[in-house]
PDB file of N, CA and C in Angstrom:
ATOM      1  N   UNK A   1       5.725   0.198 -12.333  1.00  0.00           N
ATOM      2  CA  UNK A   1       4.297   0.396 -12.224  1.00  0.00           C
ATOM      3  C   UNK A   1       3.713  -0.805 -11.497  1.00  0.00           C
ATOM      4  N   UNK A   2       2.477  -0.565 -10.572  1.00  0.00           N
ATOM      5  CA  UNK A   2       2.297  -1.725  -9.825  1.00  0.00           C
ATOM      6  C   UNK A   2      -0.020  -1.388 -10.167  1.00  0.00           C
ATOM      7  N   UNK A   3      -0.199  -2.675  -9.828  1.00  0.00           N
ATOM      8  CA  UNK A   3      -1.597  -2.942 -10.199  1.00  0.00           C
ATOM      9  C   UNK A   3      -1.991  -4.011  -9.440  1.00  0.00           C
ATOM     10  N   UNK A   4      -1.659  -4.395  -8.222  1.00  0.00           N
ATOM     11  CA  UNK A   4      -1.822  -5.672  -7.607  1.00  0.00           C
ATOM     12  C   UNK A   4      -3.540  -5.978  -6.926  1.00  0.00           C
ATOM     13  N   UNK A   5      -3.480  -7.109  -6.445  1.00  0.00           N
ATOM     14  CA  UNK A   5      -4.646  -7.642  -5.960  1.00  0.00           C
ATOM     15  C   UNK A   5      -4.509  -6.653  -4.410  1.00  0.00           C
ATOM     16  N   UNK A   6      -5.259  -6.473  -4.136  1.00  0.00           N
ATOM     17  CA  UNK A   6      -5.796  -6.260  -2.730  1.00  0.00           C
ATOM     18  C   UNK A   6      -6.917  -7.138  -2.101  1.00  0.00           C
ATOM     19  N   UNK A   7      -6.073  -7.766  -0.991  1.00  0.00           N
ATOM     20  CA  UNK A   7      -7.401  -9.028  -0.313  1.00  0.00           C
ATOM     21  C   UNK A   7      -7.319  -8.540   1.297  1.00  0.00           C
ATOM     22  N   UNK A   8      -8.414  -9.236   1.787  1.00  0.00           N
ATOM     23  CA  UNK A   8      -8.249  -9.075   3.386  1.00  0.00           C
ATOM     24  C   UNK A   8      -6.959  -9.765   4.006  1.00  0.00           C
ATOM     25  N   UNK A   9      -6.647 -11.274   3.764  1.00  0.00           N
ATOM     26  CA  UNK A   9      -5.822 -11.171   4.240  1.00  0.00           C
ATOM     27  C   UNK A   9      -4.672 -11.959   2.941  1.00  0.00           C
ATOM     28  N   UNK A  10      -3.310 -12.444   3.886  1.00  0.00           N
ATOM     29  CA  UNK A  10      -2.216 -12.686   3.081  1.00  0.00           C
ATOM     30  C   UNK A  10      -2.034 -13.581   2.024  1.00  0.00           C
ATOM     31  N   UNK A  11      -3.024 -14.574   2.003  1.00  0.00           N
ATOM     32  CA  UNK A  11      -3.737 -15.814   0.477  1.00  0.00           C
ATOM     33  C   UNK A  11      -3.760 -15.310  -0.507  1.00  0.00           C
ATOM     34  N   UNK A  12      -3.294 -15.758  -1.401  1.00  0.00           N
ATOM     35  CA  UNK A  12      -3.852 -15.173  -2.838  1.00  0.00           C
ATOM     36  C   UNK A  12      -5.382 -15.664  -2.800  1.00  0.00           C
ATOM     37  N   UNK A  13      -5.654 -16.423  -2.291  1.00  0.00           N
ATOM     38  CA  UNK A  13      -7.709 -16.980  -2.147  1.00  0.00           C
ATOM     39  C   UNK A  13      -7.925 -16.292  -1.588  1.00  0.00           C
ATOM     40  N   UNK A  14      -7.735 -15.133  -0.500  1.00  0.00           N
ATOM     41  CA  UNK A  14      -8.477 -14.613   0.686  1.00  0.00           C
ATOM     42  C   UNK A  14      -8.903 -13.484  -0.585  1.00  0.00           C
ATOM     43  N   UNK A  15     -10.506 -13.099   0.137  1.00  0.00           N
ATOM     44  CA  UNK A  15     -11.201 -11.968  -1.066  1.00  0.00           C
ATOM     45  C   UNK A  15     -10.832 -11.006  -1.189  1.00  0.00           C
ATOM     46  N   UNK A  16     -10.644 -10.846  -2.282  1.00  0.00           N
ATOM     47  CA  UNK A  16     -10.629  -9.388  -3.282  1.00  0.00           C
ATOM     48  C   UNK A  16     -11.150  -8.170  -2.703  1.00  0.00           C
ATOM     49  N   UNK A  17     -10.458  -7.381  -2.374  1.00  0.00           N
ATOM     50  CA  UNK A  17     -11.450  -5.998  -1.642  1.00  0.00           C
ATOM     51  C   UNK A  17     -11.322  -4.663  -2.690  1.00  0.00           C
ATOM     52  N   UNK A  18      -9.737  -4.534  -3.109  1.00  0.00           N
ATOM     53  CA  UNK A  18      -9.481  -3.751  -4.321  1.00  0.00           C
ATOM     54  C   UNK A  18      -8.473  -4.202  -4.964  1.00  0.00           C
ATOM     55  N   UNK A  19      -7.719  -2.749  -5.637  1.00  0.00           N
ATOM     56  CA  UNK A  19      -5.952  -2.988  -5.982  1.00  0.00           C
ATOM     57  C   UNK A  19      -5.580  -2.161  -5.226  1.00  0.00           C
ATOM     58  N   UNK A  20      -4.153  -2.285  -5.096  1.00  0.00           N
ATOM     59  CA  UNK A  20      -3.369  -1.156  -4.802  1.00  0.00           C
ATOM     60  C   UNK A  20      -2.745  -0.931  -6.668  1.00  0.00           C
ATOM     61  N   UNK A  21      -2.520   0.363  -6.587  1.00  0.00           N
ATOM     62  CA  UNK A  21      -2.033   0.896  -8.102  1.00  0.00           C
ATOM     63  C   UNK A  21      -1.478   2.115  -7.898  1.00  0.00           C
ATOM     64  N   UNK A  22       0.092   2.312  -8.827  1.00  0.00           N
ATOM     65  CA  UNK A  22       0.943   3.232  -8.465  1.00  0.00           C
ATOM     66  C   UNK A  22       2.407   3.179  -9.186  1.00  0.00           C
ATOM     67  N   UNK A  23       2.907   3.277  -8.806  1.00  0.00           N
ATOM     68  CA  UNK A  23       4.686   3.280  -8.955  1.00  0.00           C
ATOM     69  C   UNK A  23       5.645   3.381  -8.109  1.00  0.00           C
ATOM     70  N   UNK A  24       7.054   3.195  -8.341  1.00  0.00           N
ATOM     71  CA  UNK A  24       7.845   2.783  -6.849  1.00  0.00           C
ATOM     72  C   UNK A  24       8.969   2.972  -8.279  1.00  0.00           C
ATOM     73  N   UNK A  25      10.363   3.751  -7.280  1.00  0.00           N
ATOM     74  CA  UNK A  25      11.198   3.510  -8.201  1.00  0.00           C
ATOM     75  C   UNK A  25      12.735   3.844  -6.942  1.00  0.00           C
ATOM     76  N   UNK A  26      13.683   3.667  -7.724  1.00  0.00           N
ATOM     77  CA  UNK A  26      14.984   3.497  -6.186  1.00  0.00           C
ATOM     78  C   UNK A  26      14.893   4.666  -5.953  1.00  0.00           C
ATOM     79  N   UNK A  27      15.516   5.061  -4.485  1.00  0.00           N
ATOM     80  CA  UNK A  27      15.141   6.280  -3.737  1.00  0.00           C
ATOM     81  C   UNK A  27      16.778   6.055  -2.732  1.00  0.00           C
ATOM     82  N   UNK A  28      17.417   5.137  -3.197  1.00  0.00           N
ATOM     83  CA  UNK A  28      18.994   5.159  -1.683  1.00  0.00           C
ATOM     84  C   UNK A  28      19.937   4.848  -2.877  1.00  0.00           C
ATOM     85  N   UNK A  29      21.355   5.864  -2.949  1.00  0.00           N
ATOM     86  CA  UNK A  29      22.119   4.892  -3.500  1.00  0.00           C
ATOM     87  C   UNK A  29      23.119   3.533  -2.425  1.00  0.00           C
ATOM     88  N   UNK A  30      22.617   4.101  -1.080  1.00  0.00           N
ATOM     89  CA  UNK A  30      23.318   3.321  -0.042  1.00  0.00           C
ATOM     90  C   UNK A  30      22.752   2.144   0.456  1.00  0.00           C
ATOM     91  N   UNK A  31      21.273   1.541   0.329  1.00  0.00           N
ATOM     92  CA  UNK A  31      20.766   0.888   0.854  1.00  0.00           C
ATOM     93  C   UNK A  31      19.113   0.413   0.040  1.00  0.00           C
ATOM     94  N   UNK A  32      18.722  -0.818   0.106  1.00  0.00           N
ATOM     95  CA  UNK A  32      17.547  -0.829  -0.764  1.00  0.00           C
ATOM     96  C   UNK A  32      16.052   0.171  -0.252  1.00  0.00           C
ATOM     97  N   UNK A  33      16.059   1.221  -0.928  1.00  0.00           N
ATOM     98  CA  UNK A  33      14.657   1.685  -0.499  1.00  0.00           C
ATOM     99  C   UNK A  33      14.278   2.255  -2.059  1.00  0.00           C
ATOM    100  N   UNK A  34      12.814   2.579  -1.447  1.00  0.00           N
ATOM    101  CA  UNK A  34      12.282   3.057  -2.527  1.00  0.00           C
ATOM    102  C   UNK A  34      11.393   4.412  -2.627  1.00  0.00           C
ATOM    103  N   UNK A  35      10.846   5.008  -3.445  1.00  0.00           N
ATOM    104  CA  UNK A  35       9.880   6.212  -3.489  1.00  0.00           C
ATOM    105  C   UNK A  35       8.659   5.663  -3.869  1.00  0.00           C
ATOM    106  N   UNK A  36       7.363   5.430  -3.300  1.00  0.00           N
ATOM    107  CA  UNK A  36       6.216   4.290  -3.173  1.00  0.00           C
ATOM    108  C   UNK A  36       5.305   5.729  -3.726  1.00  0.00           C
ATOM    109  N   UNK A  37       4.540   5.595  -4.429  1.00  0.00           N
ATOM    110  CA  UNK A  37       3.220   6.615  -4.687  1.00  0.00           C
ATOM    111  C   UNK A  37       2.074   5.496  -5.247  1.00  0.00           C
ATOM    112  N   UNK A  38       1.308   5.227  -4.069  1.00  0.00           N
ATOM    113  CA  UNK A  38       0.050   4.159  -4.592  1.00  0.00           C
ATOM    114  C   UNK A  38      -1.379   4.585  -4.115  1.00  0.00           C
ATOM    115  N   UNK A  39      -2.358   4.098  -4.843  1.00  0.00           N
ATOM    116  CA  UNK A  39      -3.576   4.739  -4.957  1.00  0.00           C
ATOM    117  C   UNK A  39      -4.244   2.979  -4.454  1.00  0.00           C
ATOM    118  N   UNK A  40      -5.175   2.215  -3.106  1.00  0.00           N
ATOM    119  CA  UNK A  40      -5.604   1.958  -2.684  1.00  0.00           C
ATOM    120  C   UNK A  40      -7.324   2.064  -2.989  1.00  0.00           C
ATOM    121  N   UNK A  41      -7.157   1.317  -4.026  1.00  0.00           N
ATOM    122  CA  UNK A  41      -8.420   1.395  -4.875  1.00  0.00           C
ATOM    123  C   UNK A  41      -9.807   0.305  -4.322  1.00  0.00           C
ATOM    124  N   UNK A  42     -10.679   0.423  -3.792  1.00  0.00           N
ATOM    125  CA  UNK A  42     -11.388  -0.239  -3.054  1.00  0.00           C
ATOM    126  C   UNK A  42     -12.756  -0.461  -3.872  1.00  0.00           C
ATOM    127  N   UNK A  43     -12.911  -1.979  -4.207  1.00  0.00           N
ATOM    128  CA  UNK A  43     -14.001  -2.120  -4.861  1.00  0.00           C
ATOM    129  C   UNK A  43     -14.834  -2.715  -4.021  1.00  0.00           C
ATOM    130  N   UNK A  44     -15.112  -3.052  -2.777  1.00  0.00           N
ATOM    131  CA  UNK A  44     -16.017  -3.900  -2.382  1.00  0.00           C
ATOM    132  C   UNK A  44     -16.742  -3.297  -0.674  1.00  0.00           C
ATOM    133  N   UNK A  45     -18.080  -3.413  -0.299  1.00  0.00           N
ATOM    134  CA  UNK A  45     -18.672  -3.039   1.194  1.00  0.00           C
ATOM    135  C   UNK A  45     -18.470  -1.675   0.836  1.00  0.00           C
ATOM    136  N   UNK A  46     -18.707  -0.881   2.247  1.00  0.00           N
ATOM    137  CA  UNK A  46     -18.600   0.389   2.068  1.00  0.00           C
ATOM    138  C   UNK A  46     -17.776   1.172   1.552  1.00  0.00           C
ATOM    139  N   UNK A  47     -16.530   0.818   1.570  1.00  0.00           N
ATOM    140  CA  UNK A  47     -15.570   2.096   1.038  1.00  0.00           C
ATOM    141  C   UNK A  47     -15.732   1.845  -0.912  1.00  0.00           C
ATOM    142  N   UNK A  48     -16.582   1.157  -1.504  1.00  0.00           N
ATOM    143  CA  UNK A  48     -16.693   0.437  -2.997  1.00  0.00           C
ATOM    144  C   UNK A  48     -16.353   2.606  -3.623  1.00  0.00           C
ATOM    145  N   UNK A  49     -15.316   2.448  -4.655  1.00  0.00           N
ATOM    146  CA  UNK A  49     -15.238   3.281  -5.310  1.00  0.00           C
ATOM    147  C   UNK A  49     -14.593   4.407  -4.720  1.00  0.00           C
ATOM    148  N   UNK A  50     -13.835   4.154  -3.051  1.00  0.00           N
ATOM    149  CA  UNK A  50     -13.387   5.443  -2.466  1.00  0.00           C
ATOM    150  C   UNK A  50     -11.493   4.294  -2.694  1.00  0.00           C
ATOM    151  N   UNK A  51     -10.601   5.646  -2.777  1.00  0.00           N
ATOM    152  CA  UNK A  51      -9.309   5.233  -2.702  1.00  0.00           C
ATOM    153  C   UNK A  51      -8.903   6.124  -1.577  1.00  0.00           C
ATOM    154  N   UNK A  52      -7.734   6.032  -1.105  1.00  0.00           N
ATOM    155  CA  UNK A  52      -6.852   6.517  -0.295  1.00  0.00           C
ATOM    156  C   UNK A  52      -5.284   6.151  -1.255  1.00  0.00           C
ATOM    157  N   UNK A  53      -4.829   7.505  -0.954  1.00  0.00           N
ATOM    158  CA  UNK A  53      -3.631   7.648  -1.227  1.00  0.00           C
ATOM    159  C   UNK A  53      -2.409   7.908  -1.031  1.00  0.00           C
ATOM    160  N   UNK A  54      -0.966   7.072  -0.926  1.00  0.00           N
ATOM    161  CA  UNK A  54       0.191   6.962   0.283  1.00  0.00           C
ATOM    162  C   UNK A  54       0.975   7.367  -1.037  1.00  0.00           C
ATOM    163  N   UNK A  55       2.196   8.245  -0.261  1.00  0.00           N
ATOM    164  CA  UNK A  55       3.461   8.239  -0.820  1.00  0.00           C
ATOM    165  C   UNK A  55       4.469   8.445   0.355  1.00  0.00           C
ATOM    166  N   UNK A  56       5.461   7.982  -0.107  1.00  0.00           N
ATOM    167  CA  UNK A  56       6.365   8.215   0.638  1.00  0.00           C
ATOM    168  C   UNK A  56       7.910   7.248   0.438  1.00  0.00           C
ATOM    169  N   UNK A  57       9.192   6.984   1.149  1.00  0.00           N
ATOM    170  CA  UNK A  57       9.990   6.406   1.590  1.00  0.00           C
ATOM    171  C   UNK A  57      10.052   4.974   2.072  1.00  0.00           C
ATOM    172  N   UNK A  58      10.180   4.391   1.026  1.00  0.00           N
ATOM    173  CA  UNK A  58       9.793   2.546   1.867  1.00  0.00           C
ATOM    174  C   UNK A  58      11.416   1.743   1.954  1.00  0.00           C
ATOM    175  N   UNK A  59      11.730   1.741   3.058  1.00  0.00           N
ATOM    176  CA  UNK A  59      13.178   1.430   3.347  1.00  0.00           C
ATOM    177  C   UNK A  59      13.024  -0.046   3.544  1.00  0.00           C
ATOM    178  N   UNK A  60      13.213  -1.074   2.528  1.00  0.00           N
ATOM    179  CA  UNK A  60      12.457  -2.530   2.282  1.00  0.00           C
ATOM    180  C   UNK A  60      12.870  -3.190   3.534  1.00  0.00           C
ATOM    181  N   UNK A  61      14.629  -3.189   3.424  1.00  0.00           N
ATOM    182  CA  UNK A  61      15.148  -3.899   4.709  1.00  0.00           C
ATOM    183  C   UNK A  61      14.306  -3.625   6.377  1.00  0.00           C
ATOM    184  N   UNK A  62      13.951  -2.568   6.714  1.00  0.00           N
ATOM    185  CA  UNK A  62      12.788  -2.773   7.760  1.00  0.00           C
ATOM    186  C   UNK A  62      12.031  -3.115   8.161  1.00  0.00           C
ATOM    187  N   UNK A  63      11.545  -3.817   9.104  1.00  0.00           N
ATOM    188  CA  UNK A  63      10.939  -4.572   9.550  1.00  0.00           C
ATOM    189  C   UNK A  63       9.217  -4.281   9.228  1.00  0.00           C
ATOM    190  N   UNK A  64       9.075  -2.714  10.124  1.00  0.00           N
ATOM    191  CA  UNK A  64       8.138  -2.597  10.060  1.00  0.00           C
ATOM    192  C   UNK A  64       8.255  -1.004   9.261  1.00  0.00           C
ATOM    193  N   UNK A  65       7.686  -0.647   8.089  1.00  0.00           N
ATOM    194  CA  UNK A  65       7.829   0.917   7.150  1.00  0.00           C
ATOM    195  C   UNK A  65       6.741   1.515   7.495  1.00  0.00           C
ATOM    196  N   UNK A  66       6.760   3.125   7.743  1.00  0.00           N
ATOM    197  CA  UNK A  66       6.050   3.759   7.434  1.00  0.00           C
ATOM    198  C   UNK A  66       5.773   4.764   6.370  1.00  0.00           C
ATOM    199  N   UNK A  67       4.426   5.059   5.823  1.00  0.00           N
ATOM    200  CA  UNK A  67       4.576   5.909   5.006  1.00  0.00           C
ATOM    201  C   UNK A  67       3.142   6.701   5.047  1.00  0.00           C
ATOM    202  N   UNK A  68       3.245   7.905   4.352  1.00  0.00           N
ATOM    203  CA  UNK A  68       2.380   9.080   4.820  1.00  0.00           C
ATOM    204  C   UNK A  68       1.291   8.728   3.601  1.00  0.00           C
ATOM    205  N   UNK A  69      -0.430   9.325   4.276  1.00  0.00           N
ATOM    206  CA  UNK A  69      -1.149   8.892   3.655  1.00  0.00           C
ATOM    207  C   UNK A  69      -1.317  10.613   3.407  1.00  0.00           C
ATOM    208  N   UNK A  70      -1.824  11.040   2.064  1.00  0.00           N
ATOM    209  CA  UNK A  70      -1.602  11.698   1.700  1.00  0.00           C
ATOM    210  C   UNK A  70      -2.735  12.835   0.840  1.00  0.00           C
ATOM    211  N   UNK A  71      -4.204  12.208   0.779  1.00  0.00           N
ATOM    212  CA  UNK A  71      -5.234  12.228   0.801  1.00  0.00           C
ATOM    213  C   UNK A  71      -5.980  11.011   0.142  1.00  0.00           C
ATOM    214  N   UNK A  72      -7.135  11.452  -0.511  1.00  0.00           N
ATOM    215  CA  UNK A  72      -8.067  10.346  -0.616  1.00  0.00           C
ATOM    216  C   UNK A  72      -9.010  10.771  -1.623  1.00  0.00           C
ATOM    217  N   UNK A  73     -10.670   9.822  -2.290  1.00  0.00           N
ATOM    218  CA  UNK A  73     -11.682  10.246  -2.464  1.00  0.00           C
ATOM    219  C   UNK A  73     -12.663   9.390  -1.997  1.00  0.00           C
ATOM    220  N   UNK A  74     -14.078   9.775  -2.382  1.00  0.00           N
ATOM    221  CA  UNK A  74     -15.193   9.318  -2.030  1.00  0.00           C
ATOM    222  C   UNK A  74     -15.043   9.602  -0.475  1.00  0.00           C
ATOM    223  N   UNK A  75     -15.277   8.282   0.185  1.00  0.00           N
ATOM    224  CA  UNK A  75     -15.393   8.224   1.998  1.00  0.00           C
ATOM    225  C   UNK A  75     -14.094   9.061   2.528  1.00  0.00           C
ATOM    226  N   UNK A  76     -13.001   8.917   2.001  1.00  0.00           N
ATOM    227  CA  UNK A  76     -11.788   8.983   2.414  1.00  0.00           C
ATOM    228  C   UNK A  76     -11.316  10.755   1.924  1.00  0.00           C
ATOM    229  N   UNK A  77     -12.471  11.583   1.283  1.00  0.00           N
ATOM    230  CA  UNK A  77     -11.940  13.008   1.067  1.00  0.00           C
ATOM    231  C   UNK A  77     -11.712  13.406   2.270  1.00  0.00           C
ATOM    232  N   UNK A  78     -10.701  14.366   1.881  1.00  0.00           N
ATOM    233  CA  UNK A  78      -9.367  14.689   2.912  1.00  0.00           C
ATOM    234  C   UNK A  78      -8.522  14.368   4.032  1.00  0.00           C
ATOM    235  N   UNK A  79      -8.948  13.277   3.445  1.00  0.00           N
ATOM    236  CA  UNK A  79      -8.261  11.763   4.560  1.00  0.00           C
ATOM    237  C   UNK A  79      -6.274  12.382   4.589  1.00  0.00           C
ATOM    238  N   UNK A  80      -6.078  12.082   5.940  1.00  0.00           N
ATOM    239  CA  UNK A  80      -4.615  12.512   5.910  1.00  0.00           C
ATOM    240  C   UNK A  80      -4.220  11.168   7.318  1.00  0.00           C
ATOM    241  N   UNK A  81      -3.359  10.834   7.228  1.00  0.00           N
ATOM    242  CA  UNK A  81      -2.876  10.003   8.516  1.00  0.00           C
ATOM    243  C   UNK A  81      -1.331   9.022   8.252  1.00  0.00           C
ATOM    244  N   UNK A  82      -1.494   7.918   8.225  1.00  0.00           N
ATOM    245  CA  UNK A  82       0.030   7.152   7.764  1.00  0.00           C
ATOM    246  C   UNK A  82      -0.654   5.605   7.836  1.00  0.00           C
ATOM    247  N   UNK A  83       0.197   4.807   6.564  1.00  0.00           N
ATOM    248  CA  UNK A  83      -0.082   3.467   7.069  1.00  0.00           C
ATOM    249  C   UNK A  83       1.668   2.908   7.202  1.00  0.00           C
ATOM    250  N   UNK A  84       0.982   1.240   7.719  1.00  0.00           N
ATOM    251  CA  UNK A  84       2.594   0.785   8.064  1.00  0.00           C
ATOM    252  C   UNK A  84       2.437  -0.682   7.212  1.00  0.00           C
ATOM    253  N   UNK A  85       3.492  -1.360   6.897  1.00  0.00           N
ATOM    254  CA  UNK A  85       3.785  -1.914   5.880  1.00  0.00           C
ATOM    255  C   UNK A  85       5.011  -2.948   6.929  1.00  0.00           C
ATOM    256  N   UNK A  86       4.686  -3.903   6.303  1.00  0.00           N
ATOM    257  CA  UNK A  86       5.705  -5.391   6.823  1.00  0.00           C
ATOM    258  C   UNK A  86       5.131  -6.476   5.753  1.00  0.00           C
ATOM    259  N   UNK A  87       6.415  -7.391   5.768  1.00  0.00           N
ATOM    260  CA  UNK A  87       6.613  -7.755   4.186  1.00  0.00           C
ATOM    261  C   UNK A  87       6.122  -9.412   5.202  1.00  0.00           C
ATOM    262  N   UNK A  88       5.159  -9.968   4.369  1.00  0.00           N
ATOM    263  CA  UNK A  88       4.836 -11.108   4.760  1.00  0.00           C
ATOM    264  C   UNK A  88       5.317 -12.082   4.474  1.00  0.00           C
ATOM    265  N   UNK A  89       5.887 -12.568   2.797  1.00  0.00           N
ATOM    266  CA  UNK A  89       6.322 -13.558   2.129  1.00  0.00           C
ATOM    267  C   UNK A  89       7.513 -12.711   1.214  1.00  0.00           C
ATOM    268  N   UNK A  90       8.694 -13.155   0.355  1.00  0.00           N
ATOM    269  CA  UNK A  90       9.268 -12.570  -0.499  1.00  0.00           C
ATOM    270  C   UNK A  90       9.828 -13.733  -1.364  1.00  0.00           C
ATOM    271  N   UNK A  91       9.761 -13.725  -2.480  1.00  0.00           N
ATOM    272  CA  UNK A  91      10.616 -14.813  -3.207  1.00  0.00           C
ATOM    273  C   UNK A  91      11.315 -14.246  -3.880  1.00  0.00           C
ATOM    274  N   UNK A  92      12.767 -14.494  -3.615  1.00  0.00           N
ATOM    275  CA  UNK A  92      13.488 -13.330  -4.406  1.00  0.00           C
ATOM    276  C   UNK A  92      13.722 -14.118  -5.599  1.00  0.00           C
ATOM    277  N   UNK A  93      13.678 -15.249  -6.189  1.00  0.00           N
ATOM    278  CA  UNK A  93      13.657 -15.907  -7.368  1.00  0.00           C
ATOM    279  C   UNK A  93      12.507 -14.742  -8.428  1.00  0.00           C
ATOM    280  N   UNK A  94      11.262 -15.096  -8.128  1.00  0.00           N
ATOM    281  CA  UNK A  94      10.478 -14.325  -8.612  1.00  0.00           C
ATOM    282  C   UNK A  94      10.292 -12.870  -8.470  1.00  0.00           C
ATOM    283  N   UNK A  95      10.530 -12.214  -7.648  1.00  0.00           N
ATOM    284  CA  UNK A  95      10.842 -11.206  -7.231  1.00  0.00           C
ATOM    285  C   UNK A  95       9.442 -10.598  -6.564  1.00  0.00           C
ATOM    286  N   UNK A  96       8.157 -11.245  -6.329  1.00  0.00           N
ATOM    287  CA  UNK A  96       7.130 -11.554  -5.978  1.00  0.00           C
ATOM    288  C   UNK A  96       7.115 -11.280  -4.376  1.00  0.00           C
ATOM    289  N   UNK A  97       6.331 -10.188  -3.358  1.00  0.00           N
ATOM    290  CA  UNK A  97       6.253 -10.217  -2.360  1.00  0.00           C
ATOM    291  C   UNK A  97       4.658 -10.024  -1.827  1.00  0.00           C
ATOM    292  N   UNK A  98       4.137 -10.317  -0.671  1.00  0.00           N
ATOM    293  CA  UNK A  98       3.030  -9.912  -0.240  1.00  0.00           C
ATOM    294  C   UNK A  98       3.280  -9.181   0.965  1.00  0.00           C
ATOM    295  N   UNK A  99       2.701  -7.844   1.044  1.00  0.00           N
ATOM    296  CA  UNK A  99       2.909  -7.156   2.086  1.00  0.00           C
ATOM    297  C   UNK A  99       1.261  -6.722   2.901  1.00  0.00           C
ATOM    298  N   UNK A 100       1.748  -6.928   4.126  1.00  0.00           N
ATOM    299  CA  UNK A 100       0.691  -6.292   5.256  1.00  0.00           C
ATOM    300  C   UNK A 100       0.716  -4.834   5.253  1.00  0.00           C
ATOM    301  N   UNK A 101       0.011  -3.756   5.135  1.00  0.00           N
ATOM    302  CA  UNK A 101      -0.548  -2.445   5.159  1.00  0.00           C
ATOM    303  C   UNK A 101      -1.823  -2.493   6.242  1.00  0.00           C
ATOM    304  N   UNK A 102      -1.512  -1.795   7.714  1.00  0.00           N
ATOM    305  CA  UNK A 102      -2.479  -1.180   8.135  1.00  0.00           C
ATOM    306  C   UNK A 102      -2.544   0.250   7.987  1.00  0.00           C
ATOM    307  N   UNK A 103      -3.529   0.931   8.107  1.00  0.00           N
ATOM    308  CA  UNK A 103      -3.980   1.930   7.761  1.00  0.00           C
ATOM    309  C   UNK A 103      -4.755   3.184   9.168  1.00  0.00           C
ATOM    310  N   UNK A 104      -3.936   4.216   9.513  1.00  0.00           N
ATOM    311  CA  UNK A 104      -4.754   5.266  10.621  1.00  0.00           C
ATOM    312  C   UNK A 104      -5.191   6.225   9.887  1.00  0.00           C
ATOM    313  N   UNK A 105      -6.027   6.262   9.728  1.00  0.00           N
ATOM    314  CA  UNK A 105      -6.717   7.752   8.310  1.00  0.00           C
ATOM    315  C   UNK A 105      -7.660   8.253   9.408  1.00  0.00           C
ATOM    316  N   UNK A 106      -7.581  10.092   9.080  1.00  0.00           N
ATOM    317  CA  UNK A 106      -8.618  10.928   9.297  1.00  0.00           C
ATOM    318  C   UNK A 106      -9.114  11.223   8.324  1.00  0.00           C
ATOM    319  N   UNK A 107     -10.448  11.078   7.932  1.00  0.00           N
ATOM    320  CA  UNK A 107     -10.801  11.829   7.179  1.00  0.00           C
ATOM    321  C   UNK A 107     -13.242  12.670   7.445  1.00  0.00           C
ATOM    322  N   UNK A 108     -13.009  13.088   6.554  1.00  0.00           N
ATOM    323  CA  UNK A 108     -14.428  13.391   6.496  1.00  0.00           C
ATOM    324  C   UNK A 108     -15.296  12.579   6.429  1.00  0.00           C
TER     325      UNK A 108
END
């Protein structure tokens, strides 16, 4: 289960915009990936109270992942498009990563 900070950028200081919140569980017995279902919860400026929502295939070892956005609410109803994902920092001691997510959404 995941509940993380969402900021603009890669700082744990850079501001708070939402969470991302969801679950992820193994998805390869051949290789590290995963099955990602997260809800992009936005508390702050215009999108305050609209989420967008991704699931999909996150194959970690890749550079750059894609995964399908899958709908949405508030601003983002019937939002459909894909975001992409690249891993900024990883400490595998802690097991602690920060990842970049941009985002192409259609929606209403």
């Amino acid at each position: 289960m995941i509940d993380n900070p969402m900021t603009v950028g890669p700082d744990i200081g850079s501001k708070l915009i939402g969470r991302s919140q969801g679950f992820y569980g193994s998805a390869d017995q051949r290789e590290l990936a995963v099955l990602v279902t997260m809800n992009l919860v936005f508390l702050e400026g215009r999108y305050n109270g609209s989420t967008v929502a991704l699931m999909g295939r996150n194959r970690i070892a890749a550079g750059i992942r894609e995964t399908a956005v899958v709908g949405g609410t508030g601003v983002f109803r019937f939002a459909t498009g894909y975001a992409t994902a690249r891993t900024q920092r990883f400490n595998q001691t802690s097991g602690d990563a920060v990842a970049e997510y941009n985002l192409y959404v259609l929606h209403y």
